[in-house]
Protein backbone atom coordinates (compact mmCIF):
# COMPACT_ATOMS: atom_id res chain seq x y z
CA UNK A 1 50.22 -67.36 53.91
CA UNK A 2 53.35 -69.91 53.71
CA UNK A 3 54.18 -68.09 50.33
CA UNK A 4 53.88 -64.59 51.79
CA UNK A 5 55.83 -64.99 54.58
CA UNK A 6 58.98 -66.55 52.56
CA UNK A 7 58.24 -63.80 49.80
CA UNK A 8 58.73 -61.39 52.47
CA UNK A 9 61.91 -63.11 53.94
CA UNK A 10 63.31 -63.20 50.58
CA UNK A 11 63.05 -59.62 49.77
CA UNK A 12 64.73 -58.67 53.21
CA UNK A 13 67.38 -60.92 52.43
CA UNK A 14 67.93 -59.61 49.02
CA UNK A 15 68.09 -55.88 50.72
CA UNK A 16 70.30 -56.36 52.80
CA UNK A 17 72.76 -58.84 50.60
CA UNK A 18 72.57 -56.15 47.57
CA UNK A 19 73.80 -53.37 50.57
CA UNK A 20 77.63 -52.89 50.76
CA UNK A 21 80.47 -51.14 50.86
CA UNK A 22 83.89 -51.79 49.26
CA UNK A 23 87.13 -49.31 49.58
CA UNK A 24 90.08 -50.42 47.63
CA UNK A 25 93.73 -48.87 47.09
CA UNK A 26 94.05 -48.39 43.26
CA UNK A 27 97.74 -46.81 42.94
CA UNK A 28 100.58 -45.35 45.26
CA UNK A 29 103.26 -43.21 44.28
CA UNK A 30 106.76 -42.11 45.33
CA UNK A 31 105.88 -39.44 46.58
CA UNK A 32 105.23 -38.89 49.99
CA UNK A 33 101.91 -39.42 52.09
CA UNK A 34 101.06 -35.75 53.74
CA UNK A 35 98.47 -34.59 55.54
CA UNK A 36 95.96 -33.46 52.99
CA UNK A 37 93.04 -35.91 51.93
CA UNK A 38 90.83 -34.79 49.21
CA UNK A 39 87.35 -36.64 47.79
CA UNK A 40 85.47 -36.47 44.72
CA UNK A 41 82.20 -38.54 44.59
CA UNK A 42 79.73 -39.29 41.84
CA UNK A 43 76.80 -41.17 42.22
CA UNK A 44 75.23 -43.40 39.34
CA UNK A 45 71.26 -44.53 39.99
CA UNK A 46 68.82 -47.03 37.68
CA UNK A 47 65.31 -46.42 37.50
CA UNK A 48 63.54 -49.76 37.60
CA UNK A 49 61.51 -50.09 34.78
CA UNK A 50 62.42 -47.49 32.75
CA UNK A 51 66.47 -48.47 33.03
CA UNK A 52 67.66 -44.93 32.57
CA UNK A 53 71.13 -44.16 34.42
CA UNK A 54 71.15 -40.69 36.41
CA UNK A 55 74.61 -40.43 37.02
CA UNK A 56 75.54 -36.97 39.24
CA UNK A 57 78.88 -36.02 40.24
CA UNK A 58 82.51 -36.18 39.38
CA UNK A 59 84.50 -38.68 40.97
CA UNK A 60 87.97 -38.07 39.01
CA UNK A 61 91.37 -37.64 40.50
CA UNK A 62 92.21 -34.13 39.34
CA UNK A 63 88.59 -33.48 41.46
CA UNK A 64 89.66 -35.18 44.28
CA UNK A 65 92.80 -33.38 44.82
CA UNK A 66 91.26 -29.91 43.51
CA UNK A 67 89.02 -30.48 47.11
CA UNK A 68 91.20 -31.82 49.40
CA UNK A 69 94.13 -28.73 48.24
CA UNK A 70 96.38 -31.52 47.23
CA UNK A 71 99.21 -30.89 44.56
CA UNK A 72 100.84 -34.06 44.39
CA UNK A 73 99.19 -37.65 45.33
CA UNK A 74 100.30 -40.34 47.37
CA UNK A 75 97.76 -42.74 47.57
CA UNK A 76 94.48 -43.21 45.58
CA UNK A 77 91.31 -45.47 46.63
CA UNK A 78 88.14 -45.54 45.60
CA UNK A 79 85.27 -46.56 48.05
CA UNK A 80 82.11 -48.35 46.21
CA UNK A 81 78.70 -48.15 48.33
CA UNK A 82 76.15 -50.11 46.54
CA UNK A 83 72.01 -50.69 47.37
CA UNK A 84 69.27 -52.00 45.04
CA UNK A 85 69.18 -48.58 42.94
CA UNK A 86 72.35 -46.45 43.43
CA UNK A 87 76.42 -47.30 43.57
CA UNK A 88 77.89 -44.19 44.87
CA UNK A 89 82.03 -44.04 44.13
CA UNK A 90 84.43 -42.07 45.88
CA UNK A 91 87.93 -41.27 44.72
CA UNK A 92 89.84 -40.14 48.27
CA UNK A 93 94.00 -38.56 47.56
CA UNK A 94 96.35 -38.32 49.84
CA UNK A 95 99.66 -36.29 49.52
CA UNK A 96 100.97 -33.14 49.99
């Protein structure tokens, strides 16, 4: 029952350790920080056992600002949620 219990304790830990999210600048420009944000996300997901990657979505800049109606970017970040399976990545613009 010992051995249960701590397997049990163990996996909750691991869940909730392997569960985060990350955003990080990656480049700013000269030019100006407007009003207009735009996001592009693609998501990227193991199947355990098999170890095929699904990846869906574009996450690239010209994407980004394409969505968010933004001609010429600021800022760039990219946010990285991660769980056990799946990393989804966001690329957010900013500029005008």
């Amino acid at each position: 029952m010992k051995k249960f219990v701590f397997a049990v304790l163990a996996l909750a830990a691991l869940s909730l350790a392997a569960c985060s999210t990350i955003t990080t600048p990656v480049s700013i420009t000269d030019n100006p920080v407007g009003p207009k944000t735009g996001e592009a996300t693609a998501v990227v997901t193991l199947i355990p056992g098999v170890g095929y990657i699904v990846t869906k979505g574009d996450m690239s800049l010209s994407t980004a600002a394409a969505n968010g109606g933004v001609t010429r970017i600021a800022t760039v970040e990219q946010r990285v949620e991660t769980t056990l399976a799946q990393v989804k990545i966001t690329t957010i613009v900013t500029g005008n």
